[in-house]
Every structure is written in C-alpha cells, then in structure tokens.
C-alpha atoms as a PDB file:
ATOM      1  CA  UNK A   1       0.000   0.000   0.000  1.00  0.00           C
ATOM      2  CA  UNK A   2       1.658   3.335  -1.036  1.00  0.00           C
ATOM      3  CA  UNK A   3       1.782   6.411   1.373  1.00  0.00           C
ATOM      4  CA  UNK A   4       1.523   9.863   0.691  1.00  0.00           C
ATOM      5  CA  UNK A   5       5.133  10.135   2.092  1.00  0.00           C
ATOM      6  CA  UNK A   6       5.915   6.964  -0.725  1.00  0.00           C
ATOM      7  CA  UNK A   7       3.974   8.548  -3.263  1.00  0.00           C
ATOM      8  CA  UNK A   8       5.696  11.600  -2.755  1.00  0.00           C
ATOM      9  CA  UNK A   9       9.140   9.818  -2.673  1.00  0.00           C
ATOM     10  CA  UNK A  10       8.624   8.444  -5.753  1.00  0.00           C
ATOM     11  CA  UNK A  11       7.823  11.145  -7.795  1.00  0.00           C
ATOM     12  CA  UNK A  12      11.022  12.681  -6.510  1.00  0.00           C
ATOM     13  CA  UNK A  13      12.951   9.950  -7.486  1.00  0.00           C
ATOM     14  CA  UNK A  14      11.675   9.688 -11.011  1.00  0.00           C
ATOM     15  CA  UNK A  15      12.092  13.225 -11.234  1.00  0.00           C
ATOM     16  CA  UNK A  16      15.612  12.846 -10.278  1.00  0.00           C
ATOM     17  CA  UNK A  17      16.372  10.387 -12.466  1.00  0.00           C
ATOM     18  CA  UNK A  18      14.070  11.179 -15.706  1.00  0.00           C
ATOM     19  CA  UNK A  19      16.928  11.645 -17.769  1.00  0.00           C
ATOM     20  CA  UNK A  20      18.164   7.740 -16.910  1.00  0.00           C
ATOM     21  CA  UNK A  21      14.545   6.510 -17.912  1.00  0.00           C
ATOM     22  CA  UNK A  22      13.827   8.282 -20.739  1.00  0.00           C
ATOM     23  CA  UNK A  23      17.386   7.120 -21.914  1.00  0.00           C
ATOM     24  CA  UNK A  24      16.102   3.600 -21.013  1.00  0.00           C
ATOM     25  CA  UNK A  25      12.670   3.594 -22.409  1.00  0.00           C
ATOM     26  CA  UNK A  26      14.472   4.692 -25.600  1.00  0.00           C
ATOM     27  CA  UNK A  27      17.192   1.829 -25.355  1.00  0.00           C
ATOM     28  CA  UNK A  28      14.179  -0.502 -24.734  1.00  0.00           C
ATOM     29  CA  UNK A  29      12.324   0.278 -27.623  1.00  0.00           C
ATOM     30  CA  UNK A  30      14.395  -1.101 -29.828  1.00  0.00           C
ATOM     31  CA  UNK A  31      16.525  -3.813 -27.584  1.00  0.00           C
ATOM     32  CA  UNK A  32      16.689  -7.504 -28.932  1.00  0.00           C
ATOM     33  CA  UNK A  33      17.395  -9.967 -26.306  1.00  0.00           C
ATOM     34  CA  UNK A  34      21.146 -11.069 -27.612  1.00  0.00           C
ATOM     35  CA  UNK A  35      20.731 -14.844 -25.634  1.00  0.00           C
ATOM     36  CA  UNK A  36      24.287 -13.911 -23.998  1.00  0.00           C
ATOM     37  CA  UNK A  37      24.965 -15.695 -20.874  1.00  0.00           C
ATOM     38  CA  UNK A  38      26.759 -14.340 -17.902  1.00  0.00           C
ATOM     39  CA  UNK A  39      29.924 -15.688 -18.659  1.00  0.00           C
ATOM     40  CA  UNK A  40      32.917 -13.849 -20.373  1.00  0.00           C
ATOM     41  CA  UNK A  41      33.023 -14.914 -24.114  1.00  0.00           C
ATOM     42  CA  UNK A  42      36.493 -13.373 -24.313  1.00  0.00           C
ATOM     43  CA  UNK A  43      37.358 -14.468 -20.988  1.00  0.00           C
ATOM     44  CA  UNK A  44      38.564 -11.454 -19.590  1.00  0.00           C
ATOM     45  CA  UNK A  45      38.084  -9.256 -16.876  1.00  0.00           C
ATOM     46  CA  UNK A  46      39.154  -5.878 -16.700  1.00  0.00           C
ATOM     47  CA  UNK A  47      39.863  -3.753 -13.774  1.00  0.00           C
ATOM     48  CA  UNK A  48      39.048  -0.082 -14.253  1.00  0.00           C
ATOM     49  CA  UNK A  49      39.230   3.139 -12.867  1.00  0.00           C
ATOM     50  CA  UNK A  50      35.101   4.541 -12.951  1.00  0.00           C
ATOM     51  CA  UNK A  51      36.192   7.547 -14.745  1.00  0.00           C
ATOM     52  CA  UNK A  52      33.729   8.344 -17.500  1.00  0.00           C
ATOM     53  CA  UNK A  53      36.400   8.932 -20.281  1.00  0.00           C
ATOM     54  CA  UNK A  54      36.850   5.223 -19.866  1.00  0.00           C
ATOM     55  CA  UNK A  55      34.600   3.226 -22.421  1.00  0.00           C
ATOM     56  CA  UNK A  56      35.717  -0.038 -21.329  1.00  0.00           C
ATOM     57  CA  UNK A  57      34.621  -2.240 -24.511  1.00  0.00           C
ATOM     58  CA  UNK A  58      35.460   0.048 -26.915  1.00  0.00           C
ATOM     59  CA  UNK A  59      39.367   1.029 -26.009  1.00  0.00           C
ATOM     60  CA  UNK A  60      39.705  -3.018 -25.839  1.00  0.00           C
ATOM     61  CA  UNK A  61      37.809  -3.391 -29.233  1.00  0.00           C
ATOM     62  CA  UNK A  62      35.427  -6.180 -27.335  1.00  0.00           C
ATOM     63  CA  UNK A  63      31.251  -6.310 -27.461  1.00  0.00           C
ATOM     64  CA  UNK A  64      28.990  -6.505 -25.037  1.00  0.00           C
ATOM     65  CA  UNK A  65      29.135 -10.057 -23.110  1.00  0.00           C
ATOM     66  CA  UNK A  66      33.027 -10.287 -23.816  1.00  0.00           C
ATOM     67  CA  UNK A  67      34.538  -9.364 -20.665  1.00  0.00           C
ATOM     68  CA  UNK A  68      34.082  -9.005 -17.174  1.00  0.00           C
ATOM     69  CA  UNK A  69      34.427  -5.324 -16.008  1.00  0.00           C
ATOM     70  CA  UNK A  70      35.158  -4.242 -12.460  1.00  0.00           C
ATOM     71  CA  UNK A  71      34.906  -0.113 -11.918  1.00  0.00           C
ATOM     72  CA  UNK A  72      36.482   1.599  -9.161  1.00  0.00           C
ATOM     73  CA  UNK A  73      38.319   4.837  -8.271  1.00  0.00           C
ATOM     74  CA  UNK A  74      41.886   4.635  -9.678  1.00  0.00           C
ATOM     75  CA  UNK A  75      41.611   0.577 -10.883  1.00  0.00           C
ATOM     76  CA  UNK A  76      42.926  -0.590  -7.419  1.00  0.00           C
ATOM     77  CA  UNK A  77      42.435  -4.417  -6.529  1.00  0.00           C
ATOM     78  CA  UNK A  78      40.523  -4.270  -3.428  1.00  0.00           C
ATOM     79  CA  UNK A  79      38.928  -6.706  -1.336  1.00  0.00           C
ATOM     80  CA  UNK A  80      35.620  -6.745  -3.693  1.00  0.00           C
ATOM     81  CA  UNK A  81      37.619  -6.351  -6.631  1.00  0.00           C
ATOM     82  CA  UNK A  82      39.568 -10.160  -5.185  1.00  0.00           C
ATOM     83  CA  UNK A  83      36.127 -11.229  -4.196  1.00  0.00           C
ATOM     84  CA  UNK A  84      34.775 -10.770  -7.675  1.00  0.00           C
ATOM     85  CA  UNK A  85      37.292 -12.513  -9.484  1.00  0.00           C
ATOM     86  CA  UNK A  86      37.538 -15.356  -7.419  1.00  0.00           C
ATOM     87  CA  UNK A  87      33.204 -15.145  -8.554  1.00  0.00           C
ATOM     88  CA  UNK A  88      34.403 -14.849 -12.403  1.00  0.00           C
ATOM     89  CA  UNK A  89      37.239 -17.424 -12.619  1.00  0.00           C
ATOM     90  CA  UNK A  90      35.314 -20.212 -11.149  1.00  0.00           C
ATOM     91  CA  UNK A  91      31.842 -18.993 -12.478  1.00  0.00           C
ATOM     92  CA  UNK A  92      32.021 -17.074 -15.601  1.00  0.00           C
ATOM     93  CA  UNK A  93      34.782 -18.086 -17.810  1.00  0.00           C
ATOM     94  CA  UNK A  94      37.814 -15.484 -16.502  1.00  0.00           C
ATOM     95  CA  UNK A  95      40.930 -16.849 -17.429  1.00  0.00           C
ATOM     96  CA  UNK A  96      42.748 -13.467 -18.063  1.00  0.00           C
ATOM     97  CA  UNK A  97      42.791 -10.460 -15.882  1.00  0.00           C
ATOM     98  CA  UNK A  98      43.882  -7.189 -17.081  1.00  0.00           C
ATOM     99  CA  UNK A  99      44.305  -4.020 -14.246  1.00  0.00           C
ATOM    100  CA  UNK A 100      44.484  -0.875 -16.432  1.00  0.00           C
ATOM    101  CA  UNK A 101      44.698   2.905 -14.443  1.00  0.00           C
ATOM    102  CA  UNK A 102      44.480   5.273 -16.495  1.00  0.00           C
ATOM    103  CA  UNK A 103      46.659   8.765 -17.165  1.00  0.00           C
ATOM    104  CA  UNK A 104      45.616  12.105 -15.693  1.00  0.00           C
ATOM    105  CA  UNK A 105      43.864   9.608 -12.776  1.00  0.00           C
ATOM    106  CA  UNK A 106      42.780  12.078  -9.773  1.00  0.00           C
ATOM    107  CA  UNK A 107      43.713   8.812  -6.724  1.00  0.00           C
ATOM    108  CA  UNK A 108      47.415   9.152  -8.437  1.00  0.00           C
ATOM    109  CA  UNK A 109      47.632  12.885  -8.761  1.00  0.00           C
ATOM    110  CA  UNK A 110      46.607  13.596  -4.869  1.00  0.00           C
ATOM    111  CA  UNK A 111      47.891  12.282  -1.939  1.00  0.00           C
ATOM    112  CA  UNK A 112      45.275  11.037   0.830  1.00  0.00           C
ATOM    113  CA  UNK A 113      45.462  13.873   2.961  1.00  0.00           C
ATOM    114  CA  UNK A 114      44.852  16.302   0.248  1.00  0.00           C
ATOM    115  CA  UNK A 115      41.511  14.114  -0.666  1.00  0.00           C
ATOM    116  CA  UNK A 116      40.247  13.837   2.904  1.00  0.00           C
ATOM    117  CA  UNK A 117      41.196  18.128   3.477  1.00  0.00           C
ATOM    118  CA  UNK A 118      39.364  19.071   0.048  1.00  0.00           C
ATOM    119  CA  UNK A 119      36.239  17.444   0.739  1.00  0.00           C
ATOM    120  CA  UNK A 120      36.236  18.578   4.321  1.00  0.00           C
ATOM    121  CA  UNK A 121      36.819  22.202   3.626  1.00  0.00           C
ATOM    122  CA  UNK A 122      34.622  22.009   0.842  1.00  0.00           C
ATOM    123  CA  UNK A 123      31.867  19.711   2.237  1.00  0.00           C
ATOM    124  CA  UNK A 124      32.335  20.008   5.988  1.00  0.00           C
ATOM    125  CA  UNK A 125      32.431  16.191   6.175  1.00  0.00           C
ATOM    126  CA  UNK A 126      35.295  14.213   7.226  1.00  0.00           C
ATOM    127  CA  UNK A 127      36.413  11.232   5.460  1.00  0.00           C
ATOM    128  CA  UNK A 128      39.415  10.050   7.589  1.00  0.00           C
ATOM    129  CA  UNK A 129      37.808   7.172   8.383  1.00  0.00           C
ATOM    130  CA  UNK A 130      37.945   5.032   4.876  1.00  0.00           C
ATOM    131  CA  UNK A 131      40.982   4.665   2.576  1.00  0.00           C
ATOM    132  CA  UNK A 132      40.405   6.342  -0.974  1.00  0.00           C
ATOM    133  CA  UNK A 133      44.002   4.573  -1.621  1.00  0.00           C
ATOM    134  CA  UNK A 134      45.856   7.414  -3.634  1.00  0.00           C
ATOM    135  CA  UNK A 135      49.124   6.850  -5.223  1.00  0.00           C
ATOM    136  CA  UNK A 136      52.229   8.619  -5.751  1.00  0.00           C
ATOM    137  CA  UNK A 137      53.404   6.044  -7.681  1.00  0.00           C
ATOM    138  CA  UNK A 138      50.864   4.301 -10.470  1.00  0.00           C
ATOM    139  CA  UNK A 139      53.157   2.446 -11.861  1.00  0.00           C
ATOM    140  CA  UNK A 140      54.578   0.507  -8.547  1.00  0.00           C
ATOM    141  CA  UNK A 141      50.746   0.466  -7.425  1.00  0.00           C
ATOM    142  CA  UNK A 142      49.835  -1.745 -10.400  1.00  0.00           C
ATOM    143  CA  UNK A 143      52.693  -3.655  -9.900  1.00  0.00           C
ATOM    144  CA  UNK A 144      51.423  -4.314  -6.411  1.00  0.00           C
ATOM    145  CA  UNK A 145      48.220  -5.222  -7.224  1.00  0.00           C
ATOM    146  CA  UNK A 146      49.034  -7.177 -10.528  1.00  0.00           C
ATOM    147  CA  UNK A 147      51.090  -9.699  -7.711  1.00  0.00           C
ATOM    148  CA  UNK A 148      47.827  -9.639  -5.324  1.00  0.00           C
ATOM    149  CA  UNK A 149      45.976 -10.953  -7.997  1.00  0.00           C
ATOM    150  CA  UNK A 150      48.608 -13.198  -8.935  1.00  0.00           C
ATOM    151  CA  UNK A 151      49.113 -14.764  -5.500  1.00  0.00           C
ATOM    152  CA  UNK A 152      45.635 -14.883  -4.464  1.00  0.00           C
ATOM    153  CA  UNK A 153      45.243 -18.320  -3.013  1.00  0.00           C
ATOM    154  CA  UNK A 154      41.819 -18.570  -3.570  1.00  0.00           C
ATOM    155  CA  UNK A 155      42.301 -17.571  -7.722  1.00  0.00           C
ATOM    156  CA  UNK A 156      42.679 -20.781  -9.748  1.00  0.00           C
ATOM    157  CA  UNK A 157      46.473 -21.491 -11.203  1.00  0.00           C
ATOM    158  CA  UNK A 158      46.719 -20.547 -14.733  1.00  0.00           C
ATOM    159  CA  UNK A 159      44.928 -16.998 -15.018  1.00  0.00           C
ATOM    160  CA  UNK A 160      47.216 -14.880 -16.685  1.00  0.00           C
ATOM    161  CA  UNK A 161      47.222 -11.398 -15.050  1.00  0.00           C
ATOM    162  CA  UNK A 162      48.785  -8.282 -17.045  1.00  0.00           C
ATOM    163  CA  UNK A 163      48.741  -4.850 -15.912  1.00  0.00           C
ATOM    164  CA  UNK A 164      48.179  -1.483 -17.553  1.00  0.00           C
ATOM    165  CA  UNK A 165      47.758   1.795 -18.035  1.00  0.00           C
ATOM    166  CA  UNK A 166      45.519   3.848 -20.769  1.00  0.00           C
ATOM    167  CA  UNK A 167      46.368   6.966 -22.114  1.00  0.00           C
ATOM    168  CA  UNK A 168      43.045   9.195 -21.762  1.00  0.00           C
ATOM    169  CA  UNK A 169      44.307  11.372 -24.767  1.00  0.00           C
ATOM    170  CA  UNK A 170      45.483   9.125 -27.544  1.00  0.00           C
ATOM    171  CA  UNK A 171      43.525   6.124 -26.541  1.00  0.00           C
ATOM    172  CA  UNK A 172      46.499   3.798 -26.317  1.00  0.00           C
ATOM    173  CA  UNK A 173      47.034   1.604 -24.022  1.00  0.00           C
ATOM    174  CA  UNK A 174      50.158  -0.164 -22.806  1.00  0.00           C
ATOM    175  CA  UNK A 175      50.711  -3.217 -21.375  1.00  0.00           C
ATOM    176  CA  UNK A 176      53.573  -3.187 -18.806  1.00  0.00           C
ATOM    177  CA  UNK A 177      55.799  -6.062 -17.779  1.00  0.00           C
ATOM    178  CA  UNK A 178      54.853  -5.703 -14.363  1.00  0.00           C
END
C-alpha cells in the first residue's frame, strides 16, 4: 500500500532520475534480447578506474558479453575487486585479468590527505575514516596489485594477469611487464 510520504518519494525519485529513464525507455524500444549468458566470451576481466572517459569495450575493441568489467576509483584491486574474481574465474569463464589505471587519474595525482582536506573544507564532512588509496606512484601500485591478484590463493592457477595503463588522450594503451 503506497503512502503519501511513498507517493511523494517516488515522484522525486523519477524526477531525479528522468533523464536515466527516458534514456532507457528509448534503449528498450528497440533492444533484442542477444541470448548472452553471464559468462565472459572473451574471458577477460578488466579492472578499471570509474572515470567516465573510460569506455571499457570500446578502447579493448570487445562487445557486449566479452569481458568481465570491475569499476572503481583509480583501478585498485581491493577486497571486492579479489572477491569478484575469485566469482568470475570459477563462475564465468575469466581466465585473463587485465588491471588498467588510467593517465591524468585524480587517486594518483593527490595524496590522501589532500583528498580527505578538500572534501572537508569544501563539504564540511570528514572522510578520515575510509581509505580512498591514492598513489604517488601508479606504476609501482599496479605492480602491487598485478602480484595480489597473482598470488591470491583462492584464484585458480593458470589466469594470466597483465597490468596497464591507458592513455586518456590518444587512446592507447600499454601493457607493462609488471
């Protein structure tokens, strides 16, 4: 049974987010079901940074249904990103990884302090208390977490894990012997 508080909360939302569902009801109007599965037809997974001049398929010349792709800020191999690919390799087909930052990243051209002061003098909140895990040093942080993928226990022998990093203004990427 909907509320007026519900009712109200809902048209607020779709108001929010009109732009999304117009977008979508225009997607949906002329989407064919493609029968793809949830596995990775390429078998790979990419881990990316969730910056929006990253079009994931398209830089790695793959389709929809190809690869496995894992977003967050500055491509770091956290816990979830560990926990999903242990979920991929044994479930949907992973047998390559590839961990690509990208150039011009904002988590490797600010230190951790300077993150947590900027949003509190601009926000008046205090994020001290999580890790946004900056870098000074992209290139020795994708080595590090090229190995943690690579000596994961709980990752099957025989994925083949390369690291990256993709150049936001020529579209290149490079694959580094990491």
């Amino acid at each position: 049974m909907s509320t007026p508080e519900s009712a109200s909360s809902q048209a607020f939302l779709r108001e929010s987010f009109a732009d999304v569902l117009a977008g979508n009801e225009a997607y949906a109007t002329d989407f064919e079901d493609s029968d793809l599965t949830g596995t990775a037809a390429r078998g790979l997974a990419l881990v990316t940074c969730m910056d929006s001049r990253i079009a994931p398929l398209e830089i790695l010349g793959m389709q929809p249904g190809d690869v496995k792709i894992l977003r967050n800020a500055g491509a770091r191999v956290t816990e979830d990103v560990i926990r999903t690919l242990v979920l991929a390799t044994y479930l949907f087909d992973v047998r390559r990884v590839l961990v690509l930052p990208h150039t011009e990243c904002a988590m490797a051209s600010s230190e951790e302090a300077q993150l947590h002061d900027g949003i509190e003098e601009q926000y008046g909140v205090d994020t001290r208390s999580m890790e946004f895990r900056t870098v000074t040093d992209q290139r020795a942080a994708l080595a590090t977490d090229v190995q943690r993928i690579r000596s994961h226990p709980l990752l099957p022998g025989g994925v083949v894990v390369a690291g990256g990093i993709y150049d936001v203004h020529t579209g290149r990427l490079e694959i580094l012997d990491v």
